[in-house]
C-alpha atoms as a PDB file:
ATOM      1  CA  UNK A   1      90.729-111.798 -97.115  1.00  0.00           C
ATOM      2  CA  UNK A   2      88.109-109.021 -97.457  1.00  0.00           C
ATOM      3  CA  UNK A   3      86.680-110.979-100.541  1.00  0.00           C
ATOM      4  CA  UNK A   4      86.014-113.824 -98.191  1.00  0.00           C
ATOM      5  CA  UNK A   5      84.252-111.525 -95.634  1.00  0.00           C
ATOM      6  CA  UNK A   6      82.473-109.842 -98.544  1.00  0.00           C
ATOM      7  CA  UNK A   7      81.260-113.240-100.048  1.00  0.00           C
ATOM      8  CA  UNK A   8      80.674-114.585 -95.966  1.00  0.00           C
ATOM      9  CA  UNK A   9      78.558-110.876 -95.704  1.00  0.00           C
ATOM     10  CA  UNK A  10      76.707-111.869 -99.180  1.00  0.00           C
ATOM     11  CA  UNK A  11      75.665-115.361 -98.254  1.00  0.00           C
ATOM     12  CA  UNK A  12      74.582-114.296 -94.572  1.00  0.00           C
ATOM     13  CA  UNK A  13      72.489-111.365 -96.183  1.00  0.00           C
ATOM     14  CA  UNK A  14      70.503-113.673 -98.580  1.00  0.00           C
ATOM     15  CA  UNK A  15      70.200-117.175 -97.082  1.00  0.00           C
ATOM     16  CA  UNK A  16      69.146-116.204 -93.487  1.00  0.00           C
ATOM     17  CA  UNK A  17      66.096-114.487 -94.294  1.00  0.00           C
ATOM     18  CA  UNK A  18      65.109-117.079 -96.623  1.00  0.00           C
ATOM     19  CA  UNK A  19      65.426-119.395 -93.639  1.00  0.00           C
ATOM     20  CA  UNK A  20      63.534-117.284 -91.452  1.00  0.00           C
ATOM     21  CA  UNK A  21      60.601-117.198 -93.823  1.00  0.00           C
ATOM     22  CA  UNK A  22      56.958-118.595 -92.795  1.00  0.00           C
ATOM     23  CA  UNK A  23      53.844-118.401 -94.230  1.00  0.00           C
ATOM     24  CA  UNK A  24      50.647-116.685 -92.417  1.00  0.00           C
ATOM     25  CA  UNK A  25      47.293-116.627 -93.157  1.00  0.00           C
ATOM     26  CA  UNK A  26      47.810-113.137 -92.510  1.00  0.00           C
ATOM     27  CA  UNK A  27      50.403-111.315 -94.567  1.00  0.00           C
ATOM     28  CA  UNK A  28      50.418-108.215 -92.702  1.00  0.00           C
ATOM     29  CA  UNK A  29      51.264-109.408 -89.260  1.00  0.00           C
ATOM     30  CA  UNK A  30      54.778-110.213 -88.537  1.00  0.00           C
ATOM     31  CA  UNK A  31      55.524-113.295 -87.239  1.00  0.00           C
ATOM     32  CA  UNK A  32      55.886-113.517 -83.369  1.00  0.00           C
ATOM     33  CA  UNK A  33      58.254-116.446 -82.081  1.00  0.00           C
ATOM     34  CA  UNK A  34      56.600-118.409 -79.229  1.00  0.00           C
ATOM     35  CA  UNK A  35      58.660-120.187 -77.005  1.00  0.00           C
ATOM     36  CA  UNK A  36      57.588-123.116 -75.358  1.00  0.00           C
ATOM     37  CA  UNK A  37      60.568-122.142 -72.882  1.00  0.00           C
ATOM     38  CA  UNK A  38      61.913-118.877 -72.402  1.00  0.00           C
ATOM     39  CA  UNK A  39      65.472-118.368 -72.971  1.00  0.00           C
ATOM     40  CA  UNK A  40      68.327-117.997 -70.246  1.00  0.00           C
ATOM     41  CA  UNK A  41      70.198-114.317 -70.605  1.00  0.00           C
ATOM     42  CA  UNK A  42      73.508-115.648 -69.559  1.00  0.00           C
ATOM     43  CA  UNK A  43      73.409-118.414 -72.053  1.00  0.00           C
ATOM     44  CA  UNK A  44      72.751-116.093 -74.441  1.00  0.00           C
ATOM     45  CA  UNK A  45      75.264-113.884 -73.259  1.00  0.00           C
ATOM     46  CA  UNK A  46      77.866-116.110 -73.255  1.00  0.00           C
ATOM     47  CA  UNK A  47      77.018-117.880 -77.133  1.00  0.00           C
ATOM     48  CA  UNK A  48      77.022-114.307 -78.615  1.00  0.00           C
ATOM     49  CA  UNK A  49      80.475-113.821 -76.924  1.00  0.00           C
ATOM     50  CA  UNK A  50      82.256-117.409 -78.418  1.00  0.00           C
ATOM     51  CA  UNK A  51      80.436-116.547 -81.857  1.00  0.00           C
ATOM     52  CA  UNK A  52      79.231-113.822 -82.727  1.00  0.00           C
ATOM     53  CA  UNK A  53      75.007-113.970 -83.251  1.00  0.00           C
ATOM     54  CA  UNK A  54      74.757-117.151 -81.857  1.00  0.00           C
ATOM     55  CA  UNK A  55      73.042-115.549 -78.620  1.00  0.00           C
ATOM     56  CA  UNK A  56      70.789-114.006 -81.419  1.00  0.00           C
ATOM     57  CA  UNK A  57      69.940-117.308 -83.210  1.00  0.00           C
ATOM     58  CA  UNK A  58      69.177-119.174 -79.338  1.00  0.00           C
ATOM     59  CA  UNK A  59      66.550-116.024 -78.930  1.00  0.00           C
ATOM     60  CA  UNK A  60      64.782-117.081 -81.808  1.00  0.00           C
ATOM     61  CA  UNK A  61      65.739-113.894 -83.685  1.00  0.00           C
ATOM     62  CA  UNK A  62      67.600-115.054 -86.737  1.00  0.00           C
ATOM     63  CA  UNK A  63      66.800-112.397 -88.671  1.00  0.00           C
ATOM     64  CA  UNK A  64      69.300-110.087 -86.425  1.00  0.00           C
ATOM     65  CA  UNK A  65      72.067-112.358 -87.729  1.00  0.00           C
ATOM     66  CA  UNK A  66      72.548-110.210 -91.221  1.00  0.00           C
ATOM     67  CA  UNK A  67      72.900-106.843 -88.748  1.00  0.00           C
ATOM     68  CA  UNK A  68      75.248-108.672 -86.524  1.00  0.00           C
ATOM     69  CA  UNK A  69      77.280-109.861 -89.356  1.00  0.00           C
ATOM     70  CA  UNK A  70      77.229-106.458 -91.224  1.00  0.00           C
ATOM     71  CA  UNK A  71      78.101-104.681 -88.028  1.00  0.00           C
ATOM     72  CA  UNK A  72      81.280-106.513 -87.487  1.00  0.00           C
ATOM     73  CA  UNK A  73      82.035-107.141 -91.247  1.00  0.00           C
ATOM     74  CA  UNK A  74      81.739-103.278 -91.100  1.00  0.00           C
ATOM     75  CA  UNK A  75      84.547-102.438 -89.061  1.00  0.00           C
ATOM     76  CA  UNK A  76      86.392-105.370 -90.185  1.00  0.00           C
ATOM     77  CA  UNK A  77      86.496-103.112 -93.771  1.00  0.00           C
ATOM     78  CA  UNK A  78      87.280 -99.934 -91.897  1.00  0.00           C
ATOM     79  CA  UNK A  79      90.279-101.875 -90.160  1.00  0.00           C
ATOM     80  CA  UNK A  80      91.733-102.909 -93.127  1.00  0.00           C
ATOM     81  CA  UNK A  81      90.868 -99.339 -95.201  1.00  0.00           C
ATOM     82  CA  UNK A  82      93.024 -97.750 -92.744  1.00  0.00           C
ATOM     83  CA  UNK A  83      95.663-100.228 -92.350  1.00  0.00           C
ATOM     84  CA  UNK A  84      96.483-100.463 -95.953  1.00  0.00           C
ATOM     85  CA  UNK A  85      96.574 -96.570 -96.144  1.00  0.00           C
ATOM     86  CA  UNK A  86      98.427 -96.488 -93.214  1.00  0.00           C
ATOM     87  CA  UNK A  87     101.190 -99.244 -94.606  1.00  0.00           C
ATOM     88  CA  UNK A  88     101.217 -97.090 -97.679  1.00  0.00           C
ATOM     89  CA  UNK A  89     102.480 -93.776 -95.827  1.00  0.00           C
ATOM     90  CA  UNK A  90     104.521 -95.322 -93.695  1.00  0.00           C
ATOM     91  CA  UNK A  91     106.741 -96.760 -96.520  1.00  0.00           C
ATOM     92  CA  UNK A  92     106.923 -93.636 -98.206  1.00  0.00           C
ATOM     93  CA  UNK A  93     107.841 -92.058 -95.078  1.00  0.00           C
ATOM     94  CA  UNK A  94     110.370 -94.080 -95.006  1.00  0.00           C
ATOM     95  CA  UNK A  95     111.393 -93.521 -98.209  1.00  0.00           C
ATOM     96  CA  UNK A  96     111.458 -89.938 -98.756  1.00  0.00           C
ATOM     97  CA  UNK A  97     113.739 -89.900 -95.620  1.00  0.00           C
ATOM     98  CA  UNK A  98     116.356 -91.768 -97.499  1.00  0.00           C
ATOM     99  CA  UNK A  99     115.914 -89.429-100.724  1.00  0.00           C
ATOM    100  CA  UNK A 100     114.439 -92.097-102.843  1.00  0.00           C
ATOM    101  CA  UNK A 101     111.287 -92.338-105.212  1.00  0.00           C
ATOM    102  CA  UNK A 102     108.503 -93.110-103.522  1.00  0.00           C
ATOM    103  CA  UNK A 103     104.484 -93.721-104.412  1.00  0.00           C
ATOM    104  CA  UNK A 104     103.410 -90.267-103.935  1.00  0.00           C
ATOM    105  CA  UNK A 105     106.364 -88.827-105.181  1.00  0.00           C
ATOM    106  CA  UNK A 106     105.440 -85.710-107.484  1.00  0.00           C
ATOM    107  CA  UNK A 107     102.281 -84.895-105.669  1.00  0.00           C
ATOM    108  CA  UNK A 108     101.307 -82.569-103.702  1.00  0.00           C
ATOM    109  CA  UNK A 109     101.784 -84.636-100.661  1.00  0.00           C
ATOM    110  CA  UNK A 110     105.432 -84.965-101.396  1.00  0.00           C
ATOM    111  CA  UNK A 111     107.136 -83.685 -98.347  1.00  0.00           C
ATOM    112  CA  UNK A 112     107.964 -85.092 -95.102  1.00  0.00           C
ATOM    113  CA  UNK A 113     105.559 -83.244 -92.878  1.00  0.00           C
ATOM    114  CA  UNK A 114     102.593 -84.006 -95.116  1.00  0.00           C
ATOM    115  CA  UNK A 115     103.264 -87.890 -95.040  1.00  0.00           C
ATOM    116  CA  UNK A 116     103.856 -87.629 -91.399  1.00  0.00           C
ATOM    117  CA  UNK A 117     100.732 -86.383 -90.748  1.00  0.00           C
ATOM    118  CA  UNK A 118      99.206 -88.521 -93.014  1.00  0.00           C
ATOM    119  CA  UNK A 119     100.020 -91.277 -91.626  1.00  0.00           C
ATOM    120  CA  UNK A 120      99.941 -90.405 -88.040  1.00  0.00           C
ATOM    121  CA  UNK A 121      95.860 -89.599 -89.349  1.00  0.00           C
ATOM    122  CA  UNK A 122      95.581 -93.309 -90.384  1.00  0.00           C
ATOM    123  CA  UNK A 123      97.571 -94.670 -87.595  1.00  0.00           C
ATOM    124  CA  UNK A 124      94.475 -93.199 -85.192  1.00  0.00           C
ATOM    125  CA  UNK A 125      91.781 -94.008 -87.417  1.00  0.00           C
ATOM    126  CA  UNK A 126      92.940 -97.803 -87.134  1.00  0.00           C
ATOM    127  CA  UNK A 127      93.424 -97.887 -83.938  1.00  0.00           C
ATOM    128  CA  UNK A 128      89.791 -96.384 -83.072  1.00  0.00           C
ATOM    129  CA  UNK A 129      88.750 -98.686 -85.917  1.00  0.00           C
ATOM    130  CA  UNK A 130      90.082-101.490 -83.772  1.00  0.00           C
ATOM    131  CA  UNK A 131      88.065 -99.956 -80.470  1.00  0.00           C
ATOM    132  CA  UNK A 132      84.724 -99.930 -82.774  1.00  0.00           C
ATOM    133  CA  UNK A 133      85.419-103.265 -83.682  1.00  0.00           C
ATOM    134  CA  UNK A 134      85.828-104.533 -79.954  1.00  0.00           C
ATOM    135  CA  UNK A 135      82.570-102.234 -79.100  1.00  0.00           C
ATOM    136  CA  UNK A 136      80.138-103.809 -81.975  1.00  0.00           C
ATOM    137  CA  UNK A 137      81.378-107.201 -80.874  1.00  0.00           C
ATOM    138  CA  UNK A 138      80.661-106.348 -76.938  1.00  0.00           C
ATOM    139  CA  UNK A 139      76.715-104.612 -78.166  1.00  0.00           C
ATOM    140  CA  UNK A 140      75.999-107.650 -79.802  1.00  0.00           C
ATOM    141  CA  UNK A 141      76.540-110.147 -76.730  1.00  0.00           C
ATOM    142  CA  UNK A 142      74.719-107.154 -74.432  1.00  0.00           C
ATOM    143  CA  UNK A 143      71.953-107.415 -77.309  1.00  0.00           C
ATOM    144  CA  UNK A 144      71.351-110.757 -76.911  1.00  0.00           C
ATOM    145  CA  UNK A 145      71.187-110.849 -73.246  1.00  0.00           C
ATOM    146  CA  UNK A 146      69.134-107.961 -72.942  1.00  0.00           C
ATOM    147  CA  UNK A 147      66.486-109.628 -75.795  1.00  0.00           C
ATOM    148  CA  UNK A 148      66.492-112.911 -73.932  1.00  0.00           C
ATOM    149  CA  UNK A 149      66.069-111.356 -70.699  1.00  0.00           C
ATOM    150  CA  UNK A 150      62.970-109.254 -72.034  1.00  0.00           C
ATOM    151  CA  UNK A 151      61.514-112.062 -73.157  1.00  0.00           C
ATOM    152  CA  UNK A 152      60.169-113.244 -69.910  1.00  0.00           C
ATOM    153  CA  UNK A 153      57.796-110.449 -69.520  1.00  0.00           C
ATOM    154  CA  UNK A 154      54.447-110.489 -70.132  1.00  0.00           C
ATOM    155  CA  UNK A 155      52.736-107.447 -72.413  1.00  0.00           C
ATOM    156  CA  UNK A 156      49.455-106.932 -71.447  1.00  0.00           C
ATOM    157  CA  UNK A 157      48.101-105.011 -74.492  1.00  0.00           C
ATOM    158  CA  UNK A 158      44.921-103.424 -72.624  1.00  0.00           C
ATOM    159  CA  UNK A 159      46.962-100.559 -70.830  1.00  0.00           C
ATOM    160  CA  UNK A 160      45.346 -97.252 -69.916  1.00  0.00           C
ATOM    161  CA  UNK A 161      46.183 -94.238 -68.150  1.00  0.00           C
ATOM    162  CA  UNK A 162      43.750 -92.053 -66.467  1.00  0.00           C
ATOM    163  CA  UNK A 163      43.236 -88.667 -65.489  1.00  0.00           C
ATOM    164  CA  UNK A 164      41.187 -88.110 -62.035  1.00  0.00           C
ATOM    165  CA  UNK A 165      40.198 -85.320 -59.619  1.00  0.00           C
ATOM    166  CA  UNK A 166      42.104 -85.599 -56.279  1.00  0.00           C
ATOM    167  CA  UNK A 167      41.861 -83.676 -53.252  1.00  0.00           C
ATOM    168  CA  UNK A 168      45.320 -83.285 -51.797  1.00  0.00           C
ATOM    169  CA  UNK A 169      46.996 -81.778 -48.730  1.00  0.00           C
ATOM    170  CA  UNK A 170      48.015 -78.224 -49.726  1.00  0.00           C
ATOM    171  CA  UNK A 171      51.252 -75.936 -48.062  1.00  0.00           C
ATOM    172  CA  UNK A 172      49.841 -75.212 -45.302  1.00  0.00           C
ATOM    173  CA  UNK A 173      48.083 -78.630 -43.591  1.00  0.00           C
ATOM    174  CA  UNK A 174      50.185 -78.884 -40.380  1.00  0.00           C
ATOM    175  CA  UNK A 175      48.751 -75.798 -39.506  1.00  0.00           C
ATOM    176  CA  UNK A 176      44.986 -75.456 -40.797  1.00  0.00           C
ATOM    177  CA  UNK A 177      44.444 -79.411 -42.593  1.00  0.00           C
ATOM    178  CA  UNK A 178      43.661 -77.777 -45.827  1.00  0.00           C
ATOM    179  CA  UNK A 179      43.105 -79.236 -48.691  1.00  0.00           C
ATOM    180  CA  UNK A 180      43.454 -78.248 -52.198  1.00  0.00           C
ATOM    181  CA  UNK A 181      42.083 -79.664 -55.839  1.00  0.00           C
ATOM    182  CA  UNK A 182      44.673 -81.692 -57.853  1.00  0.00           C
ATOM    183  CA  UNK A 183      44.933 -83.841 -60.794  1.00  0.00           C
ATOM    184  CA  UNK A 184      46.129 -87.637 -60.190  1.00  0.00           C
ATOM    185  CA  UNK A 185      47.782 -89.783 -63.057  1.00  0.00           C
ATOM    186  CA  UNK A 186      46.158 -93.758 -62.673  1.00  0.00           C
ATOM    187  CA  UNK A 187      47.720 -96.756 -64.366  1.00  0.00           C
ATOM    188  CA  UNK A 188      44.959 -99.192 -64.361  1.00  0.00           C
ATOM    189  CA  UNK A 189      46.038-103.300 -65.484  1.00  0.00           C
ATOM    190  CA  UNK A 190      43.782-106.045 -66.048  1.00  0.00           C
ATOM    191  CA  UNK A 191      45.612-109.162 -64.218  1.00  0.00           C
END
């Protein structure tokens, strides 16, 4: 099965950026996807939660796909790391309580409390293997609604902050209406 998800993993990795491919005048500058509609977040929400990067893909951002897929192919290797290790102590736990040979028998992991442990070690790196899994799966559909949702925005490039003199009402101006000098932080837009 992991050869499948390796060769799956492969293919992703090299024919969705070739897809994603177009040609500028200007090699420099990325691409940026215009929309001629802007995408919903809960549709996207709810495709990247019945398959995975599919709520990437209706964003117009294939080329997340590979990084979705290598995510969760990922943890789908760490899951099955640990649960073969783990299926390997655990039958020669089982063994060495009955006093027979056993795959690690000879080593210096050859006594009961060493396999235990061993294998109580894999046991929770599976299981938190299997919480990664279910968090990468869950980041990927909050991903996609998060890009679709920023999407609607507009980014005004000429933004400026300024710095100007400001008299302002110091500690004391119930009783004497002082005021004092002061600095005063101004975000100026062009609508």
């Amino acid at each position: 099965m992991i050869k499948w998800l390796w060769l799956l993993l492969f293919c992703l990795c090299t024919l969705v950026p070739a897809l994603g491919q177009r040609g500028t005048a200007d090699s420099t500058a990325l691409p940026q996807p215009k929309f001629d509609r802007i995408p919903q977040p809960k549709k996207a929400l709810t495709l990247s939660l019945v398959l995975p990067g599919a709520g990437q893909v209706y964003n117009g951002r294939i080329w997340k796909l590979p990084l979705v897929y290598g995510a969760i192919g990922g943890m789908v290797y760490v899951i099955d790391f640990n649960q073969s290790r783990f299926k390997r102590l655990r039958t020669a736990l089982d063994l060495k309580r009955q006093n027979l040979p056993h795959e690690f028998s000879g080593t210096g992991i050859d006594n009961e409390r060493s396999l235990l442990a061993l294998r109580d070690s894999y046991d929770k790196n599976r299981q938190l293997s299997y919480f990664g899994l279910f968090v990468v799966y869950a980041l990927q559909g909050v991903e996609a609604f998060v890009d679709a949702h920023l999407q609607g925005f507009e980014i005004n490039e000429d933004l400026s902050l300024h710095i100007r003199p400001q008299l302002q009402p110091g500690p004391s101006a119930l009783q004497d209406f002082s005021l004092q000098p002061g600095l005063q932080l101004v975000l100026r837009r062009n609508n």
